[in-house]
Protein backbone atom coordinates (compact mmCIF):
# COMPACT_ATOMS: atom_id res chain seq x y z
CA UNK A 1 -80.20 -18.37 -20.52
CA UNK A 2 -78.43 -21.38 -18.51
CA UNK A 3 -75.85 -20.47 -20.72
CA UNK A 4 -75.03 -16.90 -20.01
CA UNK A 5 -75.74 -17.60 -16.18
CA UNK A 6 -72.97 -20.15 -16.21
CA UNK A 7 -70.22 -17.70 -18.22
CA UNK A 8 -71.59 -14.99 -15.24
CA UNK A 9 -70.24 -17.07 -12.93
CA UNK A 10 -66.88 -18.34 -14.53
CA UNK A 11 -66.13 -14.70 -14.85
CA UNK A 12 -66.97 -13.61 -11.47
CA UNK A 13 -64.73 -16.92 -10.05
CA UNK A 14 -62.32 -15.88 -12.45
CA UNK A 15 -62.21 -12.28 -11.21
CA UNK A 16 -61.62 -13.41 -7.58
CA UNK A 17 -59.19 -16.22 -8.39
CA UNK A 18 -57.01 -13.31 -10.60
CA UNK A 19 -57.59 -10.76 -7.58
CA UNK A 20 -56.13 -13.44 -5.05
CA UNK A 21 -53.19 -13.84 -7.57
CA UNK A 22 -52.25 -10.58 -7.87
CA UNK A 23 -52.15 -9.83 -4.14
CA UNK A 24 -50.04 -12.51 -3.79
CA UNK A 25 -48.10 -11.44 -6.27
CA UNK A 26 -48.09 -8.02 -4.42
CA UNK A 27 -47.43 -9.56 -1.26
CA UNK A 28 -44.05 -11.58 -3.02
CA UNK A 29 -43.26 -8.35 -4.18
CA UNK A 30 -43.07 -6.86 -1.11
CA UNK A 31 -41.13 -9.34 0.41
CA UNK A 32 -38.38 -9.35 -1.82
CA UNK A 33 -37.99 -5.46 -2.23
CA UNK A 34 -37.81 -5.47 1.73
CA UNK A 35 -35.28 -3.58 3.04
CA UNK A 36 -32.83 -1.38 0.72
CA UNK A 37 -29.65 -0.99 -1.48
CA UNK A 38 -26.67 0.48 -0.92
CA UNK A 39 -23.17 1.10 -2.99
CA UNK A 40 -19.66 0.51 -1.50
CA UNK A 41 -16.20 -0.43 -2.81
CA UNK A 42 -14.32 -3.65 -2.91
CA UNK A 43 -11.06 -4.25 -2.65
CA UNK A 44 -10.13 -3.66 -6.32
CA UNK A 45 -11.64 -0.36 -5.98
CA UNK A 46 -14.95 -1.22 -7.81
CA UNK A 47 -18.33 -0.09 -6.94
CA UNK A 48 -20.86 -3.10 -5.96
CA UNK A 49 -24.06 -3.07 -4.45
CA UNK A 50 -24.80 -4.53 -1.04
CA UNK A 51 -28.59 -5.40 0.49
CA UNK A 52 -29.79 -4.82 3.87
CA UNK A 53 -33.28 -5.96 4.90
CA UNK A 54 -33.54 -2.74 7.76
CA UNK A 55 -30.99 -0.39 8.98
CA UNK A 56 -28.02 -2.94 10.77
CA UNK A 57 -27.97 -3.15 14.30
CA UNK A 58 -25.68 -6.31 14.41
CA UNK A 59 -22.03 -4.81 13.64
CA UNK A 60 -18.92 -6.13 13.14
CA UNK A 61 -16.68 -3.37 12.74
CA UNK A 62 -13.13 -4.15 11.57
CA UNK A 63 -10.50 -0.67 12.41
CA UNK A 64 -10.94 0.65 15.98
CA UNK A 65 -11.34 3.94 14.27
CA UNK A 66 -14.54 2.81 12.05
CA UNK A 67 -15.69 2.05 15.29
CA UNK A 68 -15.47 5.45 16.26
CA UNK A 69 -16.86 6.82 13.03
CA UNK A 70 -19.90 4.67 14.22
CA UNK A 71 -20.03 6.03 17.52
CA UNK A 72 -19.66 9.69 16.50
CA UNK A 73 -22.73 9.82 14.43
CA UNK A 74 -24.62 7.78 17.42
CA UNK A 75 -24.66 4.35 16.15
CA UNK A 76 -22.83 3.12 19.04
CA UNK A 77 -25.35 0.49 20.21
CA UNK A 78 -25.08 -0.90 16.67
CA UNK A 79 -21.63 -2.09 17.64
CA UNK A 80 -21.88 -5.47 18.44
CA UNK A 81 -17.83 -6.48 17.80
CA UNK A 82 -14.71 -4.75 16.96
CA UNK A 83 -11.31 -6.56 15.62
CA UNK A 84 -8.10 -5.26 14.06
CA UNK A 85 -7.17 -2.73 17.19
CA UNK A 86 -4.82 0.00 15.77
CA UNK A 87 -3.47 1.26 19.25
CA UNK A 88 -3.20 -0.09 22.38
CA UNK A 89 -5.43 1.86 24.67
CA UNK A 90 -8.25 3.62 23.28
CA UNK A 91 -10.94 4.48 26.10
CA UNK A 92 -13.89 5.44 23.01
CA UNK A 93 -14.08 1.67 22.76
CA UNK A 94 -13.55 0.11 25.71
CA UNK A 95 -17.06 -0.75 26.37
CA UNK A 96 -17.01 -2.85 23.17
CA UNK A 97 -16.46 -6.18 22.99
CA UNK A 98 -13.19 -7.25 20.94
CA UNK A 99 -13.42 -10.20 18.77
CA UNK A 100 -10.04 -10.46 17.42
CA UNK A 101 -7.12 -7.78 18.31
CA UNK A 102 -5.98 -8.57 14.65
CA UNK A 103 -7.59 -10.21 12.12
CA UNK A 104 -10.36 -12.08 13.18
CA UNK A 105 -11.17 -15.81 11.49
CA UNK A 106 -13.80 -16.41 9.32
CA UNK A 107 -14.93 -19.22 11.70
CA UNK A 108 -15.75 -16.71 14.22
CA UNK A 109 -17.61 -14.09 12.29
CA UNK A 110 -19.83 -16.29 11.33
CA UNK A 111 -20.44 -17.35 14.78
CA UNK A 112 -21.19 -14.34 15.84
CA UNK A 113 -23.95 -13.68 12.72
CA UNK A 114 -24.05 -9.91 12.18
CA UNK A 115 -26.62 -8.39 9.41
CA UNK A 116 -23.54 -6.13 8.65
CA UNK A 117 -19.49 -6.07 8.24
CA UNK A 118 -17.99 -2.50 8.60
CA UNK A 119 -14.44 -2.52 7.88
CA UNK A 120 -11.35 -0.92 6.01
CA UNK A 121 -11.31 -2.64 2.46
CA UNK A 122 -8.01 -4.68 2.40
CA UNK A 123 -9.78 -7.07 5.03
CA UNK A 124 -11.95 -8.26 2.65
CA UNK A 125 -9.30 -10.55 0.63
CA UNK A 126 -9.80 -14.23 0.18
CA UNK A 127 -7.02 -15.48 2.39
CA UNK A 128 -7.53 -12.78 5.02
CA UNK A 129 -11.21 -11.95 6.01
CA UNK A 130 -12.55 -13.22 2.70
CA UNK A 131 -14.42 -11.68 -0.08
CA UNK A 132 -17.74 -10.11 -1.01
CA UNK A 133 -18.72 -13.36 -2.30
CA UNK A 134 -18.19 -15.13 1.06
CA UNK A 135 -20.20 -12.80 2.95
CA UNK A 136 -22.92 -12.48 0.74
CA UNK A 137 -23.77 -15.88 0.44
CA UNK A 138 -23.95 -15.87 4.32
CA UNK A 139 -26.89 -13.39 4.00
CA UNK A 140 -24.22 -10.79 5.65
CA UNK A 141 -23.82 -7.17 3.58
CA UNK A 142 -20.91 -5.35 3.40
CA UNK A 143 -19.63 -1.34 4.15
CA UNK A 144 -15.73 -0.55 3.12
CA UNK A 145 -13.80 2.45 3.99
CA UNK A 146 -10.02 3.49 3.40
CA UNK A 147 -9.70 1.92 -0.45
CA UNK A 148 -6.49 2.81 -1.32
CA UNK A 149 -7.16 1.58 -4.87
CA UNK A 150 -9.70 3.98 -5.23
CA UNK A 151 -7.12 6.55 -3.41
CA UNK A 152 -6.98 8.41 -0.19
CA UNK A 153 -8.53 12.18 -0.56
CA UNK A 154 -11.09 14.34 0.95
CA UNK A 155 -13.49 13.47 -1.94
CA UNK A 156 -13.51 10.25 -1.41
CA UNK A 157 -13.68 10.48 2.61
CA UNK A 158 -16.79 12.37 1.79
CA UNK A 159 -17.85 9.71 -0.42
CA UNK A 160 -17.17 7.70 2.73
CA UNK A 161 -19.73 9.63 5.05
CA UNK A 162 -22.40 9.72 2.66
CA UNK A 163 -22.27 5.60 2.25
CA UNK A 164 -22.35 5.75 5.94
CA UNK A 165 -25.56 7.58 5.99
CA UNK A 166 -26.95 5.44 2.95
CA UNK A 167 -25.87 2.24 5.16
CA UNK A 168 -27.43 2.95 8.29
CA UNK A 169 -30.60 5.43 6.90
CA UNK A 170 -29.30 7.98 8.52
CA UNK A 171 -28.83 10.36 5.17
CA UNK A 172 -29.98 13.88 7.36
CA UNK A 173 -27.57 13.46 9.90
CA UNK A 174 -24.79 12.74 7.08
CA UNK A 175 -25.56 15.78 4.77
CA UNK A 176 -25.46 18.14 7.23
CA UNK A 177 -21.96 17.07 8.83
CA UNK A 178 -20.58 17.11 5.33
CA UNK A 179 -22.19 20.27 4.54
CA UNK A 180 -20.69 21.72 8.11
CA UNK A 181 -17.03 20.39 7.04
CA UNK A 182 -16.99 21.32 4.19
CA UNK A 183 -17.99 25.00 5.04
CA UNK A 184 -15.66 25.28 7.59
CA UNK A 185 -12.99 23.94 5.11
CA UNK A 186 -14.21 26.58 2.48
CA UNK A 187 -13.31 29.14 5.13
CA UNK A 188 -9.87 28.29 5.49
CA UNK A 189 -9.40 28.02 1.37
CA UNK A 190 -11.01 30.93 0.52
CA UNK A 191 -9.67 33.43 3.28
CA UNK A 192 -6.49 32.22 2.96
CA UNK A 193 -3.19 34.05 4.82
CA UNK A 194 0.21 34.14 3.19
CA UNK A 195 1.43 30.69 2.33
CA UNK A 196 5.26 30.45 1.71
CA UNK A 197 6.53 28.54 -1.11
CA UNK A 198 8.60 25.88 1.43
CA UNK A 199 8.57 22.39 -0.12
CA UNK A 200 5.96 20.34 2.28
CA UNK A 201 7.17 16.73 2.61
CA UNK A 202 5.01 13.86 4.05
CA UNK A 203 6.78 11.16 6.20
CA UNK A 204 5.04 8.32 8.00
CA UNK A 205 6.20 5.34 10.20
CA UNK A 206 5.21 2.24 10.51
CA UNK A 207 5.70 2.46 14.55
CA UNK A 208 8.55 -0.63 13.78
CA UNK A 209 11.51 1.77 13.11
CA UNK A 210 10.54 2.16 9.20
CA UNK A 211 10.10 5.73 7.53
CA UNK A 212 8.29 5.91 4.20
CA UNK A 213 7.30 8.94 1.35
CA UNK A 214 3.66 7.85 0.80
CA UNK A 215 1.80 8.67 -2.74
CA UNK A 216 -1.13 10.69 -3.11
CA UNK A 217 -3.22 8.18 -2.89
CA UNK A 218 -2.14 6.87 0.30
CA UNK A 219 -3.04 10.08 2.43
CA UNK A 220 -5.08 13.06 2.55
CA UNK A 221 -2.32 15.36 3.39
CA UNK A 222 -1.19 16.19 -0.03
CA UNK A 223 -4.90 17.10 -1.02
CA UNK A 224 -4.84 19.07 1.98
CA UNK A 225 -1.95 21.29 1.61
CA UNK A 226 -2.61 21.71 -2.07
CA UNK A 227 -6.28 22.64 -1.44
CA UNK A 228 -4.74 25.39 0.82
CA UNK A 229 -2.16 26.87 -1.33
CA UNK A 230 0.86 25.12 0.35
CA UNK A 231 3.90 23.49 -2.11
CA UNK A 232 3.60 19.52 -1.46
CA UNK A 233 6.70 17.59 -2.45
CA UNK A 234 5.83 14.92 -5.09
CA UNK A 235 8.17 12.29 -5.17
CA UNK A 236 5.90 9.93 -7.51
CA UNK A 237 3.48 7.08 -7.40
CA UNK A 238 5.39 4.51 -5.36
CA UNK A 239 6.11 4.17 -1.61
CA UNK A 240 9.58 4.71 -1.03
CA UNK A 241 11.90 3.77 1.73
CA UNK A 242 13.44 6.71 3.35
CA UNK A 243 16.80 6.94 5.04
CA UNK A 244 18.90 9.68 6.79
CA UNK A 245 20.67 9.77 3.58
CA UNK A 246 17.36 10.04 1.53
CA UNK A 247 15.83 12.51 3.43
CA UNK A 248 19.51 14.92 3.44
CA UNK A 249 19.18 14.60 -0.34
CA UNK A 250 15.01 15.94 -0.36
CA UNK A 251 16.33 18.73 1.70
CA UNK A 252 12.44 19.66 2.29
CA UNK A 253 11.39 23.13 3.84
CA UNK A 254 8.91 21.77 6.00
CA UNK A 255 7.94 18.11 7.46
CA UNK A 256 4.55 17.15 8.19
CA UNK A 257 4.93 13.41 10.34
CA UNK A 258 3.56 10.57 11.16
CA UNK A 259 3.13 7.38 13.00
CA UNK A 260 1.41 4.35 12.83
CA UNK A 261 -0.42 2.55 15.85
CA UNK A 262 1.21 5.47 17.86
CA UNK A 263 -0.60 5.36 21.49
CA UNK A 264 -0.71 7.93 24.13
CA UNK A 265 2.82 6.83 26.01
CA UNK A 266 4.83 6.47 23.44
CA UNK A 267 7.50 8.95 22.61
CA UNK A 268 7.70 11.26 19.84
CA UNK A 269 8.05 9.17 16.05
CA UNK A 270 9.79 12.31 15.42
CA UNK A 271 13.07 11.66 17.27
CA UNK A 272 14.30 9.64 14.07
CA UNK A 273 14.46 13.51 12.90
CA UNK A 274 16.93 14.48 15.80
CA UNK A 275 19.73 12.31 13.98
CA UNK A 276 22.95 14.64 14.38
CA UNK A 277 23.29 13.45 10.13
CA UNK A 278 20.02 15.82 9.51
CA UNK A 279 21.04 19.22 11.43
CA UNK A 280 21.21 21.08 8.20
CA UNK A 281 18.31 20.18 6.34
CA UNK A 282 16.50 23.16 6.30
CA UNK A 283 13.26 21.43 8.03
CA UNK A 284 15.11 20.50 10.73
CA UNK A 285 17.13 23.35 10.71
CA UNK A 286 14.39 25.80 11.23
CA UNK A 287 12.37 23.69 12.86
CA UNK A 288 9.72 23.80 10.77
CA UNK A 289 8.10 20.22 11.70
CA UNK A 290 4.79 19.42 12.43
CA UNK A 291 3.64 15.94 13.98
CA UNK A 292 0.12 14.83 12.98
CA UNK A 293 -2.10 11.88 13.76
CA UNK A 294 -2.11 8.96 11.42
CA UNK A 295 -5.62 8.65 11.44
CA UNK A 296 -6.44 12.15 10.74
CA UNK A 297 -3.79 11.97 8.18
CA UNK A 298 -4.59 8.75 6.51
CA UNK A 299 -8.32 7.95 6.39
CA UNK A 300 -9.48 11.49 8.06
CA UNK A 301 -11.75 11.05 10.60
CA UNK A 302 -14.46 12.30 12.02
CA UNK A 303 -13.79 16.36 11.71
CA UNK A 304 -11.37 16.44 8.20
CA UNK A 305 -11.99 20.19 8.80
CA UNK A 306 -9.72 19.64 12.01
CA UNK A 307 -6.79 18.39 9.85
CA UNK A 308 -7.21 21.39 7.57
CA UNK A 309 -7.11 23.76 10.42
CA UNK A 310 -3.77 22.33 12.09
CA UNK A 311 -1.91 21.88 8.36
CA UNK A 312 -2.97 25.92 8.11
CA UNK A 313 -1.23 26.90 10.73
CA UNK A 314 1.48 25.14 10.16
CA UNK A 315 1.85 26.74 6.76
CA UNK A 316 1.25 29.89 7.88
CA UNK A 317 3.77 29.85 10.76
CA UNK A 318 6.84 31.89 10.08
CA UNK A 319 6.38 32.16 6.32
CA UNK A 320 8.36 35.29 6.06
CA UNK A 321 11.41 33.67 8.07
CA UNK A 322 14.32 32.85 5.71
């Protein structure tokens, strides 16, 4: 009888003592799956997963116009710092506090401890703004945008928006702006007007007197004019160096341009074009030249649909003009 009383009780002691364990083993649980995951790109163009313990309201944000990305869907006050200014007098961000104007140092992001670094991938090199390694071990996640490893297209700018809405739990809001682009993109594709067969070609500047062909991969406007019937002029994978010379020898039908850190007063990047050497090729000839924004045209912000629309018109213009 003393016997059976006394395994009674172990079990009963044992029950409690294995009840206690396993809510503290609940409780660990818990505190390690606190917070979620989300996926992003490094540098290299390969998808890695990043941690947050709650949606990030302590952000760095390197590229003013990240910044605005982040202030477009209403995640202004999540701004804590911006660095790596692209123009020199943009009023969306003025009320934001500027860490660096370029690159900022490591020294000083860590001083300033945000839960979360938003930035355009090619910061996130070792002997610039250091890696994912770096950060990570400082407890600090990170969001990329513009890979150009990955390549510059409206897929992957969608890609883009959705990490966005994964980053900051904000995946409603996300899906329906993509759905809205992308409908207002389908209308433009799909009700399409009389495209001419003129030979599109893409210039850009680097705002320092340098002209370049950029890849696919290096801008959305190929995708774009493609997408909407138009004749883009593929030169090939590599960036090339264009001249006066160069560009007599393309002889394109049309010229979509660009510039780079372009602000409000400066002059037209296009006057490179008014060269007396380029009178006859046919672009400039028929004037048949269309100036764009690099940001639209490069990383596409926050309306894509917007970019679509203006290269449409463009194409369309004049089409039956010889």
């Amino acid at each position: 009888m003393l016997k059976k009383i006394v395994i009674n009780v172990f079990l009963i002691v044992s029950c409690f003592v294995f009840s206690g364990c396993h809510t503290q083993s609940e409780a660990n649980n818990k505190s390690v799956d606190k917070g979620y995951n989300f996926n992003t790109l490094t540098l290299e163009g390969e998808k890695v997963t990043q941690h947050v313990s709650k949606s990030p309201e302590k952000v760095l944000v390197i590229g003013e116009k990240n910044a605005e990305r982040l202030i477009y869907f209403g995640l202004e006050e999540r701004i804590e710092s911006v660095a790596y200014l692209e123009s020199n007098d943009n009023k969306k961000i003025k009320d934001i506090p500027i860490l660096a104007k370029e690159w900022p140092s490591k020294e000083s992001v860590v001083t300033l401890k945000p839960d979360l670094i938003y930035g355009i991938s090619t910061a996130f090199q070792k002997d610039r703004l250091g890696d994912f390694s770096f950060w990570n071990d400082q407890h600090i996640a990170i969001g990329t945008t513009s890979n150009y490893k990955n390549g510059i297209s409206p897929a992957n700018y969608f890609s883009e928006i959705k990490e966005l809405g994964d980053i900051f739990n904000i995946e409603k809001t996300t899906t329906n702006f993509i759905k809205e682009q992308k409908r207002n993109i389908e209308k433009l594709t799909k009700n399409q007007q009389e495209i001419s067969a003129d030979k599109v070609m893409f210039i850009a500047s680097d705002g320092r007197g340098n002209y370049y062909y950029y890849p696919d991969e290096y801008s959305l406007v190929d995708d774009v004019v493609c997408d909407l019937g138009g004749n883009y002029l593929d030169l090939g994978d590599q960036v090339l160096t264009l001249s006066h010379e160069s560009l007599m020898k393309i002889n394109p039908d049309r010229i979509i341009f660009t510039t780079f850190m372009k602000s409000a007063f400066d002059e037209s990047g296009m006057k490179w074009l008014e060269d007396s050497s380029l009178k006859n090729v046919t672009a400039i000839k028929q004037n048949k030249l269309l100036e764009v924004n690099y940001d639209d045209a490069i990383r596409g912000n926050e309306n894509i649909s917007n970019l679509y629309q203006e290269i449409n018109h463009f194409l369309v213009e004049n089409t039956k003009e010889k």
